[in-house]
PDB file of N, CA and C in Angstrom:
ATOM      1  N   UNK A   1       0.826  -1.199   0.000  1.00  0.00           N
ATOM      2  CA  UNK A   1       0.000   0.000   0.000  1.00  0.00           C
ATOM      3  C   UNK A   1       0.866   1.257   0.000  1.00  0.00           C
ATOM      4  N   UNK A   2       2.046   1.265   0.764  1.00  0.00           N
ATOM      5  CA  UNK A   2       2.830   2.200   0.902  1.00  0.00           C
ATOM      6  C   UNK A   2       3.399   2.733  -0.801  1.00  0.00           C
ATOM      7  N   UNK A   3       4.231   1.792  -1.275  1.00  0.00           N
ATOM      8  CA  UNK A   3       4.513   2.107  -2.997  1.00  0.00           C
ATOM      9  C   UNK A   3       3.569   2.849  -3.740  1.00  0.00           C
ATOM     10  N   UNK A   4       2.142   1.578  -3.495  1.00  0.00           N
ATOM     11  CA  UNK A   4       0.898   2.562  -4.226  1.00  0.00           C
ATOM     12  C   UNK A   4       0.754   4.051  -4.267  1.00  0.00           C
ATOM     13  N   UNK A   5       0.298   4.739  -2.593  1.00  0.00           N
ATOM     14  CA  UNK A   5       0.826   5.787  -2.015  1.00  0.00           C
ATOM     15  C   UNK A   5       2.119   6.411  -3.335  1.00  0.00           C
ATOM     16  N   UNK A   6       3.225   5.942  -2.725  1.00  0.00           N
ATOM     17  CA  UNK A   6       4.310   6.950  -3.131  1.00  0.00           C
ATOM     18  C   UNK A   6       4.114   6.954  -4.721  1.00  0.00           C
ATOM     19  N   UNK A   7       3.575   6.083  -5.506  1.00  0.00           N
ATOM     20  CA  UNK A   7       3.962   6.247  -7.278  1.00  0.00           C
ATOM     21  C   UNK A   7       2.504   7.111  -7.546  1.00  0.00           C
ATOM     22  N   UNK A   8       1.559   7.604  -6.888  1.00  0.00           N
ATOM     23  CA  UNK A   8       0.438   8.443  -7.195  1.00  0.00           C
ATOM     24  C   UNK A   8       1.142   9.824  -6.500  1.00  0.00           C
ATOM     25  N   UNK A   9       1.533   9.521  -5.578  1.00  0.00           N
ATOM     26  CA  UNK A   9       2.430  10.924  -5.073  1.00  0.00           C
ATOM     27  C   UNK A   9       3.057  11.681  -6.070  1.00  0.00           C
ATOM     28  N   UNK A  10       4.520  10.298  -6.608  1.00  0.00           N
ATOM     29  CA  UNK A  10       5.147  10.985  -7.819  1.00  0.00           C
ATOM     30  C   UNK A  10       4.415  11.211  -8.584  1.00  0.00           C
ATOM     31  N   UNK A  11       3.275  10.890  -9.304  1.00  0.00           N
ATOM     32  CA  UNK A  11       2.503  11.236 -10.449  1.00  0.00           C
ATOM     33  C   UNK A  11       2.299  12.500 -10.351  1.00  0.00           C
ATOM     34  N   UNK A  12       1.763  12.601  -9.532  1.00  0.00           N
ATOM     35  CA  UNK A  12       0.609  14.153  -8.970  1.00  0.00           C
ATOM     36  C   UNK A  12       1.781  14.912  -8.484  1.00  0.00           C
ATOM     37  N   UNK A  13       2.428  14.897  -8.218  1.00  0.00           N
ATOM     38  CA  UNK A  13       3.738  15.880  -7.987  1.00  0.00           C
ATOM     39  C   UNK A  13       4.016  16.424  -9.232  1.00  0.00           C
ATOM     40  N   UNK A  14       4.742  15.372 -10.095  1.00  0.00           N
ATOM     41  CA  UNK A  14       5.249  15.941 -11.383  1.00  0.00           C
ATOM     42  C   UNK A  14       3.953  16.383 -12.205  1.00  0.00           C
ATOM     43  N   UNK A  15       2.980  15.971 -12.265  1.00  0.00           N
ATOM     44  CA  UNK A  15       1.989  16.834 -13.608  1.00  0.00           C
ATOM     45  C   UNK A  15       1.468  18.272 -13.106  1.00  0.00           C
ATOM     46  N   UNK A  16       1.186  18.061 -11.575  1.00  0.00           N
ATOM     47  CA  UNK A  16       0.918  19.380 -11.305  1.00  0.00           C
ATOM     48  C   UNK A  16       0.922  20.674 -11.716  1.00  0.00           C
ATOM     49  N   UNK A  17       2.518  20.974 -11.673  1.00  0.00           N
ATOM     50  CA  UNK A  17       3.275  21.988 -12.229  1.00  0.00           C
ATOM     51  C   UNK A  17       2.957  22.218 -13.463  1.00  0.00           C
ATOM     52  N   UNK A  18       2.892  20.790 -14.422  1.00  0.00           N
ATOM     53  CA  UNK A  18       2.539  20.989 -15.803  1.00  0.00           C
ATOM     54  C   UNK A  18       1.502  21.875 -16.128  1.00  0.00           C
ATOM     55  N   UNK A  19       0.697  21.222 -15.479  1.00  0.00           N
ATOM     56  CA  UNK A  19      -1.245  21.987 -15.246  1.00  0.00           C
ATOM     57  C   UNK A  19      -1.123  22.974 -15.213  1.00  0.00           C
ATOM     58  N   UNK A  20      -0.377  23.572 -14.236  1.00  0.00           N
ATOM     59  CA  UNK A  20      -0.646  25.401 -13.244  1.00  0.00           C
ATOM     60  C   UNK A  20       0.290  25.792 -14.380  1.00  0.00           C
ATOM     61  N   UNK A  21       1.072  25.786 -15.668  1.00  0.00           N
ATOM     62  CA  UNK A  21       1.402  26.188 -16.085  1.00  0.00           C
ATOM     63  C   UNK A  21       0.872  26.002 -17.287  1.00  0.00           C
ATOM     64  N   UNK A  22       0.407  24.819 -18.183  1.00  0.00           N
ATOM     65  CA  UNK A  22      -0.797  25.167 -19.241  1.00  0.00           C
ATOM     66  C   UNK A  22      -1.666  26.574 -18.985  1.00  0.00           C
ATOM     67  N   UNK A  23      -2.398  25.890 -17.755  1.00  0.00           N
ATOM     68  CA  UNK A  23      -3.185  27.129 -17.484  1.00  0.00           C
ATOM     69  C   UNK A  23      -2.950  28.748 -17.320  1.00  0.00           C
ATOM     70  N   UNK A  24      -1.824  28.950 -17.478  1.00  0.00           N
ATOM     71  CA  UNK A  24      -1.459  30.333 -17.332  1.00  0.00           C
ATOM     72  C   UNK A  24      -1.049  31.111 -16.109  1.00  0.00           C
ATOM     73  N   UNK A  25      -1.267  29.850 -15.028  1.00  0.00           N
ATOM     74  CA  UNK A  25      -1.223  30.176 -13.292  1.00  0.00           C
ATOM     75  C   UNK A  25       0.240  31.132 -13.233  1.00  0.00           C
ATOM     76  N   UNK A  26       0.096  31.862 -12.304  1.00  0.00           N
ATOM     77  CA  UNK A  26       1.297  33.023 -11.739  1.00  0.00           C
ATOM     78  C   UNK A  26       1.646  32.404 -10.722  1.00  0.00           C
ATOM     79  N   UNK A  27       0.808  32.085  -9.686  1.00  0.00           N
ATOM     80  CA  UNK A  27       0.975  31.627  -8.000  1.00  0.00           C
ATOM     81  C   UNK A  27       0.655  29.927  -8.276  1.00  0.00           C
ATOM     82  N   UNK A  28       1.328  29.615  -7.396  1.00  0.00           N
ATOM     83  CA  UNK A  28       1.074  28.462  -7.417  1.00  0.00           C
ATOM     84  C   UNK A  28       0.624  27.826  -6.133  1.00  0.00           C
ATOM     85  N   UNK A  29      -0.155  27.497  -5.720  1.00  0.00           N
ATOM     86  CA  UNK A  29      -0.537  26.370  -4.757  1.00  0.00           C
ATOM     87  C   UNK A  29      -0.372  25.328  -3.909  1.00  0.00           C
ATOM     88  N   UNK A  30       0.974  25.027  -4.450  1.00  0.00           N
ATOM     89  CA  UNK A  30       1.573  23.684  -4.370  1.00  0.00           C
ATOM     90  C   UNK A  30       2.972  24.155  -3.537  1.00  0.00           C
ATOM     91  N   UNK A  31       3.217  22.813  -2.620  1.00  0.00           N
ATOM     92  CA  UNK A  31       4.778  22.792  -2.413  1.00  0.00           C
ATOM     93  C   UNK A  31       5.315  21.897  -3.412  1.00  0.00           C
ATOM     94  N   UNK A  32       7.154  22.314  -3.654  1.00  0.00           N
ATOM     95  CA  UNK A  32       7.324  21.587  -4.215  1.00  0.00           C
ATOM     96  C   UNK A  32       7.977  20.025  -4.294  1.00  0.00           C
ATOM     97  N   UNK A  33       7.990  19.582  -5.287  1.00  0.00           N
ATOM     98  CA  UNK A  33       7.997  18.384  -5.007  1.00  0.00           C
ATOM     99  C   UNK A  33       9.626  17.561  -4.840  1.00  0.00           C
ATOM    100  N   UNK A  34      10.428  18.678  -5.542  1.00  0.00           N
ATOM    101  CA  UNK A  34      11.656  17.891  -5.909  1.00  0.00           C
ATOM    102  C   UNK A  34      12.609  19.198  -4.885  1.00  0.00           C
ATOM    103  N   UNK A  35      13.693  18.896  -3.940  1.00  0.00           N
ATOM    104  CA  UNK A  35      14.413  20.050  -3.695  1.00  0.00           C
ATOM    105  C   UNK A  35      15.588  19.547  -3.499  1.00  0.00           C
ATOM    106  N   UNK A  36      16.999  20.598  -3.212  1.00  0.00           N
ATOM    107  CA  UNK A  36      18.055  20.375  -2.810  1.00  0.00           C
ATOM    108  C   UNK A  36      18.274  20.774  -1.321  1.00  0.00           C
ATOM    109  N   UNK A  37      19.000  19.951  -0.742  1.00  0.00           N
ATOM    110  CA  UNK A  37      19.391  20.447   0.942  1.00  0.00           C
ATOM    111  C   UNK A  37      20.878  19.721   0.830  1.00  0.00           C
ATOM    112  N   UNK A  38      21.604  21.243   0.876  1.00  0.00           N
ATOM    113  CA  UNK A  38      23.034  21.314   1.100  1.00  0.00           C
ATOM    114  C   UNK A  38      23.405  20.325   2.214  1.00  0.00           C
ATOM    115  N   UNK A  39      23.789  19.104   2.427  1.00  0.00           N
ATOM    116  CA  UNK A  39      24.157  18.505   3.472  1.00  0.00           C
ATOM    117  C   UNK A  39      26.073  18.476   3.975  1.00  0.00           C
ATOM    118  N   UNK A  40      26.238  20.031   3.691  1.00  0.00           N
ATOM    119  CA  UNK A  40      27.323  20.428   3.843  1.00  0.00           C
ATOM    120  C   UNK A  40      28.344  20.739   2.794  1.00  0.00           C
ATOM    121  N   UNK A  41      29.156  21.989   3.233  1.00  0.00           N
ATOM    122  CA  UNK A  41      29.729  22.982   2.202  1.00  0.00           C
ATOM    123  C   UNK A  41      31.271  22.610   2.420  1.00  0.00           C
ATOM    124  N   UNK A  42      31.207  21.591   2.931  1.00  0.00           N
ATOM    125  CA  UNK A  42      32.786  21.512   2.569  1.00  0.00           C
ATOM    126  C   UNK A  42      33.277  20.018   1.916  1.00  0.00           C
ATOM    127  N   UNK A  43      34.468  19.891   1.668  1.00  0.00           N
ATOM    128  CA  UNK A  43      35.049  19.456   0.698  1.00  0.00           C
ATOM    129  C   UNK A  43      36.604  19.234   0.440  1.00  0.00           C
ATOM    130  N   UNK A  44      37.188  17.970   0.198  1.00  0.00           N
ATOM    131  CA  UNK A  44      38.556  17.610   0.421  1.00  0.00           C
ATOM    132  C   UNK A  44      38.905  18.015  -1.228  1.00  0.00           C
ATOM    133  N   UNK A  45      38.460  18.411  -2.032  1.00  0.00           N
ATOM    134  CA  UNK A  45      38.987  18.410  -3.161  1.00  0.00           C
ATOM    135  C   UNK A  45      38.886  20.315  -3.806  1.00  0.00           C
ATOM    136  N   UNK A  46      39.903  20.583  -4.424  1.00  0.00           N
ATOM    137  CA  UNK A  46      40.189  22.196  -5.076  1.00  0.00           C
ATOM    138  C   UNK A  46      39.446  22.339  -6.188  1.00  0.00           C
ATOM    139  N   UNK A  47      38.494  21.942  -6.670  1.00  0.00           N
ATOM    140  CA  UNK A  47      38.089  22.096  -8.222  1.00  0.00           C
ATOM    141  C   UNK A  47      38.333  23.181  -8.664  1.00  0.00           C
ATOM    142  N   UNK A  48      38.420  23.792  -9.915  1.00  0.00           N
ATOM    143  CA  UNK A  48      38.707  25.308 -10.023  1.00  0.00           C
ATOM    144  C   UNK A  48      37.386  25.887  -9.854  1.00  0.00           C
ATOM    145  N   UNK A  49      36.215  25.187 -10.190  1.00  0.00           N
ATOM    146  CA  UNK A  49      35.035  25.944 -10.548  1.00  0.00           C
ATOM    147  C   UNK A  49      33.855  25.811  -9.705  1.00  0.00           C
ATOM    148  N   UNK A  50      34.240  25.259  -8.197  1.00  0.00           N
ATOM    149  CA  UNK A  50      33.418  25.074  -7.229  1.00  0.00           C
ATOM    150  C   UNK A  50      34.320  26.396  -6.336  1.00  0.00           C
ATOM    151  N   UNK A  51      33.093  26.750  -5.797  1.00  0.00           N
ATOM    152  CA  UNK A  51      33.405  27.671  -4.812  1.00  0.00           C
ATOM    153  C   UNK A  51      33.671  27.383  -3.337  1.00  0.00           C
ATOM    154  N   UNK A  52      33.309  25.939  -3.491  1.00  0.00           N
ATOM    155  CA  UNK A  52      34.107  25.540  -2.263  1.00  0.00           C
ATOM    156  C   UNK A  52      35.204  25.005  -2.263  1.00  0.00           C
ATOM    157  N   UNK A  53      35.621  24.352  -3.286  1.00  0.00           N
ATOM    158  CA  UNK A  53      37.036  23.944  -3.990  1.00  0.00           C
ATOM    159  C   UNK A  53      37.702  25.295  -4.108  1.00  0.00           C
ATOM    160  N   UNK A  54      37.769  26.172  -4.342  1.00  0.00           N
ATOM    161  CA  UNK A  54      38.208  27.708  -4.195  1.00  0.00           C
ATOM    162  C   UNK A  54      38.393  27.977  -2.501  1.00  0.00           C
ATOM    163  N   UNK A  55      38.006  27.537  -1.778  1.00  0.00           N
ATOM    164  CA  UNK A  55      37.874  28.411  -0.465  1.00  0.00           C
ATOM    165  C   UNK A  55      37.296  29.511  -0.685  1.00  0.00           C
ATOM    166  N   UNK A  56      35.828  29.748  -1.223  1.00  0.00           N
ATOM    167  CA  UNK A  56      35.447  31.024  -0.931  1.00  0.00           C
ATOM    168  C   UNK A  56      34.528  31.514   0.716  1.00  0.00           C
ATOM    169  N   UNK A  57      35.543  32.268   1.107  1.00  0.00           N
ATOM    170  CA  UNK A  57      35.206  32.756   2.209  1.00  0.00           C
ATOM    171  C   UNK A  57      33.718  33.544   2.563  1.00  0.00           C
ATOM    172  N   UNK A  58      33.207  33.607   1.778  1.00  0.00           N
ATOM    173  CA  UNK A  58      31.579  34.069   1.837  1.00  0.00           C
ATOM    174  C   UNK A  58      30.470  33.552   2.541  1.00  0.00           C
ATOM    175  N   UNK A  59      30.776  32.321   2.381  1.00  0.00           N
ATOM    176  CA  UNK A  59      29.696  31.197   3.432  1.00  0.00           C
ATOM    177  C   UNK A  59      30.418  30.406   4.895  1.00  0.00           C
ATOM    178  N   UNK A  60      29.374  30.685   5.776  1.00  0.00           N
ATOM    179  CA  UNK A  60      30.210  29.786   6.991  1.00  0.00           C
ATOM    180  C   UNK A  60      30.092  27.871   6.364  1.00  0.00           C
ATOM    181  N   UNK A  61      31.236  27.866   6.874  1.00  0.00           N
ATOM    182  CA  UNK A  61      31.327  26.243   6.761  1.00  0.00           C
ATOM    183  C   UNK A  61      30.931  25.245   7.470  1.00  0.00           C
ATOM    184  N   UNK A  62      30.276  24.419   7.281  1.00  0.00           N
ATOM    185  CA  UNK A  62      29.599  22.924   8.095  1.00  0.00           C
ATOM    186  C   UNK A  62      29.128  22.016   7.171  1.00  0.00           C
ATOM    187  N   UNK A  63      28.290  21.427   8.583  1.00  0.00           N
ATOM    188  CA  UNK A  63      26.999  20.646   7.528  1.00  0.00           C
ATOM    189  C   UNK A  63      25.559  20.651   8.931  1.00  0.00           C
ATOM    190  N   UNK A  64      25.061  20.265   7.473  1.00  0.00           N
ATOM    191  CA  UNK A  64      23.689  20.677   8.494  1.00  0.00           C
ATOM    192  C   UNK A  64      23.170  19.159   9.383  1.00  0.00           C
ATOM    193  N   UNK A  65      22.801  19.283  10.416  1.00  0.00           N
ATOM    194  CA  UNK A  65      22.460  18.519  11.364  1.00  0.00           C
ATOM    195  C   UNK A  65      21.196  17.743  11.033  1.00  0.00           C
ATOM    196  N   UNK A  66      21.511  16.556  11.530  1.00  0.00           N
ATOM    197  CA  UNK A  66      19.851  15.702  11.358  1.00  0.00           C
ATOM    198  C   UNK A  66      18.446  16.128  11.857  1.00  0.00           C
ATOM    199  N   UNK A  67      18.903  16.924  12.998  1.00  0.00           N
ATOM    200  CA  UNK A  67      17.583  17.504  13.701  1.00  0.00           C
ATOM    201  C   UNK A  67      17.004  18.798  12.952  1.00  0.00           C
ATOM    202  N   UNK A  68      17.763  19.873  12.136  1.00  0.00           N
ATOM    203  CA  UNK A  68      16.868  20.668  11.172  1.00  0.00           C
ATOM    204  C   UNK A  68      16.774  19.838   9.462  1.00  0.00           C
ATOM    205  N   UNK A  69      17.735  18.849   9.087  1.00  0.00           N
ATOM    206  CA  UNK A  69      17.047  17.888   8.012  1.00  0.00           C
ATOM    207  C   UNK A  69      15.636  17.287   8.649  1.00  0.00           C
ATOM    208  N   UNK A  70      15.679  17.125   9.500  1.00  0.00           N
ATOM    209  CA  UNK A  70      14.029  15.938   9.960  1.00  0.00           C
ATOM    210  C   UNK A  70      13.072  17.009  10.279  1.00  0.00           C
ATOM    211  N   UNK A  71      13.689  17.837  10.482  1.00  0.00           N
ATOM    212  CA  UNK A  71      12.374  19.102  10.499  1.00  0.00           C
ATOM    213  C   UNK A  71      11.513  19.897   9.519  1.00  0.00           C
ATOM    214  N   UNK A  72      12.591  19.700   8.033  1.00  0.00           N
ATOM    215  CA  UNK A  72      12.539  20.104   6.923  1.00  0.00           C
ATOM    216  C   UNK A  72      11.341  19.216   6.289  1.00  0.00           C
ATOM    217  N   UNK A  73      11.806  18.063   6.106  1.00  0.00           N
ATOM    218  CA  UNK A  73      11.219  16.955   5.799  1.00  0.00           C
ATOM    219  C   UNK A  73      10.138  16.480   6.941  1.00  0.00           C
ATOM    220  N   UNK A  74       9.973  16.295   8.184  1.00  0.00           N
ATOM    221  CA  UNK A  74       8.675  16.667   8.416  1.00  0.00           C
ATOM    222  C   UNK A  74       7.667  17.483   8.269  1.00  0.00           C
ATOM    223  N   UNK A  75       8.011  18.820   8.169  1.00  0.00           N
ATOM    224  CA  UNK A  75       7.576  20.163   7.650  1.00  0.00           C
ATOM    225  C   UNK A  75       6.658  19.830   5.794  1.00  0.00           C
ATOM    226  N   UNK A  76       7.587  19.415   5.111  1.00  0.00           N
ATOM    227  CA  UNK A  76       6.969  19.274   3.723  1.00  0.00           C
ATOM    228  C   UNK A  76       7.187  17.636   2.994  1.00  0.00           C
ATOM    229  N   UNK A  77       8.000  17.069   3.566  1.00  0.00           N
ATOM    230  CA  UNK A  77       7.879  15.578   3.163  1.00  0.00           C
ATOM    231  C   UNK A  77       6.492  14.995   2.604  1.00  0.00           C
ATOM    232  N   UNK A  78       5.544  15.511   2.676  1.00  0.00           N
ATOM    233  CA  UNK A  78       4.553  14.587   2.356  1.00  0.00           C
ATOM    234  C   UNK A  78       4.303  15.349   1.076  1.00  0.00           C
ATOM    235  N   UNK A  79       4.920  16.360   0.470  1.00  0.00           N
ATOM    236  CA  UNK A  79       4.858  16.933  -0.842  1.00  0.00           C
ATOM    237  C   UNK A  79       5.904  16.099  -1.546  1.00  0.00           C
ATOM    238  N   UNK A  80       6.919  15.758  -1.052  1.00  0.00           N
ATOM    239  CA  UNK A  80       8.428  15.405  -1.430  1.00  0.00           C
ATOM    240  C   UNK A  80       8.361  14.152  -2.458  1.00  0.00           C
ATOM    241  N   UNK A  81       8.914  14.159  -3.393  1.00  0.00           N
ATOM    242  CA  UNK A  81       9.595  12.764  -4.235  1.00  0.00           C
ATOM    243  C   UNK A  81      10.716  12.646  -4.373  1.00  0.00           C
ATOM    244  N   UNK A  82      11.678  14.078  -4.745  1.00  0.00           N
ATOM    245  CA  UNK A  82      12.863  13.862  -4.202  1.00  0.00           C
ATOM    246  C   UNK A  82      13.967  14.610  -3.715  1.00  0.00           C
ATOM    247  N   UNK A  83      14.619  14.113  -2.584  1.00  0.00           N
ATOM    248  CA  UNK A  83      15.694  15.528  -2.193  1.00  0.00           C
ATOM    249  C   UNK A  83      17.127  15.107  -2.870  1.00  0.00           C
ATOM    250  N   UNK A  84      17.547  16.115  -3.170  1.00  0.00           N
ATOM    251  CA  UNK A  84      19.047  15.827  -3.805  1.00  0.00           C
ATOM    252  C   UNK A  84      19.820  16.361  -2.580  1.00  0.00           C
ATOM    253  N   UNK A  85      20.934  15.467  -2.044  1.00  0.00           N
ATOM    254  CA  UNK A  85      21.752  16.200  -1.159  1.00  0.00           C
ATOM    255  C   UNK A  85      23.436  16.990  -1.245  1.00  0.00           C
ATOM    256  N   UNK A  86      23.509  17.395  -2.357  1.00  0.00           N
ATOM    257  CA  UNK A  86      24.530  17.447  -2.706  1.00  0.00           C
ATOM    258  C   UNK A  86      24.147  18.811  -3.610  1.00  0.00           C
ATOM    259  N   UNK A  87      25.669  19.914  -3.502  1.00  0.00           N
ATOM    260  CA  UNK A  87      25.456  21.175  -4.323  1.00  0.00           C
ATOM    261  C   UNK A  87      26.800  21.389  -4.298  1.00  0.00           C
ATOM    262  N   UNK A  88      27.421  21.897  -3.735  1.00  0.00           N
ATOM    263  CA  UNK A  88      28.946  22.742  -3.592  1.00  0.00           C
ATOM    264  C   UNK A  88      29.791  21.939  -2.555  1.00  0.00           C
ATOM    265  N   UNK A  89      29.322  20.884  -1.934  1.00  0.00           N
ATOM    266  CA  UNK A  89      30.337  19.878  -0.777  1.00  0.00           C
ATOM    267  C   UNK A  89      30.466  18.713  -1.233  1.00  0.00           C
ATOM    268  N   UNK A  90      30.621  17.676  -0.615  1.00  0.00           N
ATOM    269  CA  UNK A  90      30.855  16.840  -0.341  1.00  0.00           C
ATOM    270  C   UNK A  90      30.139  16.102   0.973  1.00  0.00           C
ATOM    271  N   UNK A  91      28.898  15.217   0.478  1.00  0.00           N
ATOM    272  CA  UNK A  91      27.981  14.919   0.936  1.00  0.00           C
ATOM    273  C   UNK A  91      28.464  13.989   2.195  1.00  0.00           C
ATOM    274  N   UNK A  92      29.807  13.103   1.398  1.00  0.00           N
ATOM    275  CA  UNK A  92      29.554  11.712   2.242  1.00  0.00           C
ATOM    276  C   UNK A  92      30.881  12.252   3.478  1.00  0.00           C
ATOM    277  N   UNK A  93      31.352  13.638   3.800  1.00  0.00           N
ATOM    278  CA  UNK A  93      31.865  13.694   4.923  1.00  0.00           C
ATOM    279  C   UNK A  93      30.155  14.175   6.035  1.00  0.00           C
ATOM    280  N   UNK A  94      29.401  14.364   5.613  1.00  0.00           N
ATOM    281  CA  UNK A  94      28.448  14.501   6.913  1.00  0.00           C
ATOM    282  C   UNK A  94      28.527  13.304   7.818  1.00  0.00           C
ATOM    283  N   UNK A  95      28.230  13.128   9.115  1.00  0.00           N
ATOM    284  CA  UNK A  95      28.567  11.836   9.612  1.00  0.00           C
ATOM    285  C   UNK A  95      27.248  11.764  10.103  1.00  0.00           C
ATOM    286  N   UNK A  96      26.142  12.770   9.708  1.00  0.00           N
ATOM    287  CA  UNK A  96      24.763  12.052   9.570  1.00  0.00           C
ATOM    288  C   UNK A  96      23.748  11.488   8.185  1.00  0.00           C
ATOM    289  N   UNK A  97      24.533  11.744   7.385  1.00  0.00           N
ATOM    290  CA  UNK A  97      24.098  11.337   6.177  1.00  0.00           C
ATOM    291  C   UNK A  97      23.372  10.111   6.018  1.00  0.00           C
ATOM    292  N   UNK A  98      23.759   8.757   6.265  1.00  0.00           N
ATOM    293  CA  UNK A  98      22.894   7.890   6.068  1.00  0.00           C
ATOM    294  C   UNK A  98      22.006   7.453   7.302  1.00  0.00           C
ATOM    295  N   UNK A  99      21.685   8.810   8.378  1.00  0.00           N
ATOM    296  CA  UNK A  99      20.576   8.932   8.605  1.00  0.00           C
ATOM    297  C   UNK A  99      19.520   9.991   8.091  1.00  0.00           C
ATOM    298  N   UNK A 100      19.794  10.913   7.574  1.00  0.00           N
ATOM    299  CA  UNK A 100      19.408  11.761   6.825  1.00  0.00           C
ATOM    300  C   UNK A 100      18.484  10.647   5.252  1.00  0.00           C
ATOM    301  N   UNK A 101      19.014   9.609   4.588  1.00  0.00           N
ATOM    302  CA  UNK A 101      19.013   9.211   3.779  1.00  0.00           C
ATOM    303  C   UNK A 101      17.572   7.807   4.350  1.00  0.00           C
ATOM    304  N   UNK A 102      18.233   7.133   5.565  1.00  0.00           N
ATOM    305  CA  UNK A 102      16.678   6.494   5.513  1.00  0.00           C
ATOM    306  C   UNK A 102      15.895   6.976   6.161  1.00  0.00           C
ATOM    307  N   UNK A 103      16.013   8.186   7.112  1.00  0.00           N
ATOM    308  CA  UNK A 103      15.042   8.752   7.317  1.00  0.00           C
ATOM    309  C   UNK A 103      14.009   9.235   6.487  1.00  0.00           C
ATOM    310  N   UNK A 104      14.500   9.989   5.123  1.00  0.00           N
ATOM    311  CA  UNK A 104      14.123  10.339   3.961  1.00  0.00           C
ATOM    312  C   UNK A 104      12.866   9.046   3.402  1.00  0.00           C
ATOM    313  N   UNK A 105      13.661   7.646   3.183  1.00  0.00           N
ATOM    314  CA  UNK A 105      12.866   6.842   2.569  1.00  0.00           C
ATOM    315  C   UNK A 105      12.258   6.174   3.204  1.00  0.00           C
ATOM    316  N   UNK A 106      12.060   6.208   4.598  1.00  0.00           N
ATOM    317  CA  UNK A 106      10.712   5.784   5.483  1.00  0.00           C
ATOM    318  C   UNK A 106       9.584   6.628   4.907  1.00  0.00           C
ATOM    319  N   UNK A 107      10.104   7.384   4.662  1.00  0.00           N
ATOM    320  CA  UNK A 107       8.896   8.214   3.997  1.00  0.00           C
ATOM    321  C   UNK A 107       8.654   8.084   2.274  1.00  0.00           C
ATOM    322  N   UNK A 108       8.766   7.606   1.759  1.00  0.00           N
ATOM    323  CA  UNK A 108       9.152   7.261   0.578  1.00  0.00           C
ATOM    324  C   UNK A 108       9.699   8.215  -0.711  1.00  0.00           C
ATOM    325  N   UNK A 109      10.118   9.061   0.145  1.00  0.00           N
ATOM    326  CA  UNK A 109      10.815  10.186  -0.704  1.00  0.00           C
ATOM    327  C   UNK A 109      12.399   9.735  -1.124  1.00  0.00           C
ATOM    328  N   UNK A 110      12.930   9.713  -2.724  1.00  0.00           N
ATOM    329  CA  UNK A 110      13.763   8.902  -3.191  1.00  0.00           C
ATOM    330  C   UNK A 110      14.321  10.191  -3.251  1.00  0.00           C
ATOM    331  N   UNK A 111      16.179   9.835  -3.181  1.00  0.00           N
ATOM    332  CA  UNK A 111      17.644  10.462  -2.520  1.00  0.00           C
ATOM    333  C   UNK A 111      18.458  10.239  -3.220  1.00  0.00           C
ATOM    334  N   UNK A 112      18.926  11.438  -3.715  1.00  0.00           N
ATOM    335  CA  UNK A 112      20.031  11.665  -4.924  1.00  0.00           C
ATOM    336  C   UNK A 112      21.150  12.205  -4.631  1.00  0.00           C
TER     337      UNK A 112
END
C-alpha cells in the first residue's frame, strides 16, 4: 500500500506543475515536489570551478544537522519525491548522512 501511495504521489507531484502552467497560473498552490538540501559545504577536493574547492570565504562552513534535516522533511515531506543532497560539498563527509538518507525513505521520498 505504501509504494501505491508513493507512485500516485510521484505522479501528482510531477503533472501538477505541468497543469498550473498550461493554465497560465502566476501563484502556485503547491509545495514543491523535488528540492536540494546542502548537506554540507565543505570538501577535500580544489576544483577550479566550485566555490568551495576555491575556499570562498563568503559562506560559513559545516553541515547541516539531522535535527533541522528531519524538520525540513517533516515540515513538507509529504509533498516530497525527491531531495538531492549534494550542491557545492561533499555529501559523504556529513557523519549524519545515512541517517538523513533512511530517514528520507521511510517516507518514501527517493535520494540523490
Amino acid at each position: 500500500m505504501a509504494r501505491k501511495k508513493s507512485a500516485i504521489k510521484k505522479v501528482y507531484s510531477s503533472a501538477i506543475p505541468h497543469i498550473y502552467a498550461f493554465l497560465g497560473k502566476t501563484s502556485l498552490p503547491y509545495y514543491p515536489s523535488k528540492i536540494s538540501i546542502e548537506s554540507g559545504n565543505l570538501c577535500n577536493l580544489r576544483c577550479p570551478l566550485c566555490p568551495t574547492g576555491q575556499q570562498d570565504k563568503s559562506a560559513r562552513k559545516g553541515f547541516i544537522s539531522f535535527d533541522i534535516f528531519k524538520k525540513v522533511v517533516d515540515e513538507i515531506g509529504q509533498h516530497l519525491t525527491v531531495i538531492r543532497l549534494y550542491n557545492w560539498g561533499e555529501p559523504m563527509l556529513n557523519k549524519d548522512l545515512l541517517s538523513m538518507i533512511h530517514y528520507a525513505k521511510k517516507r518514501g521520498i527517493d535520494i540523490i
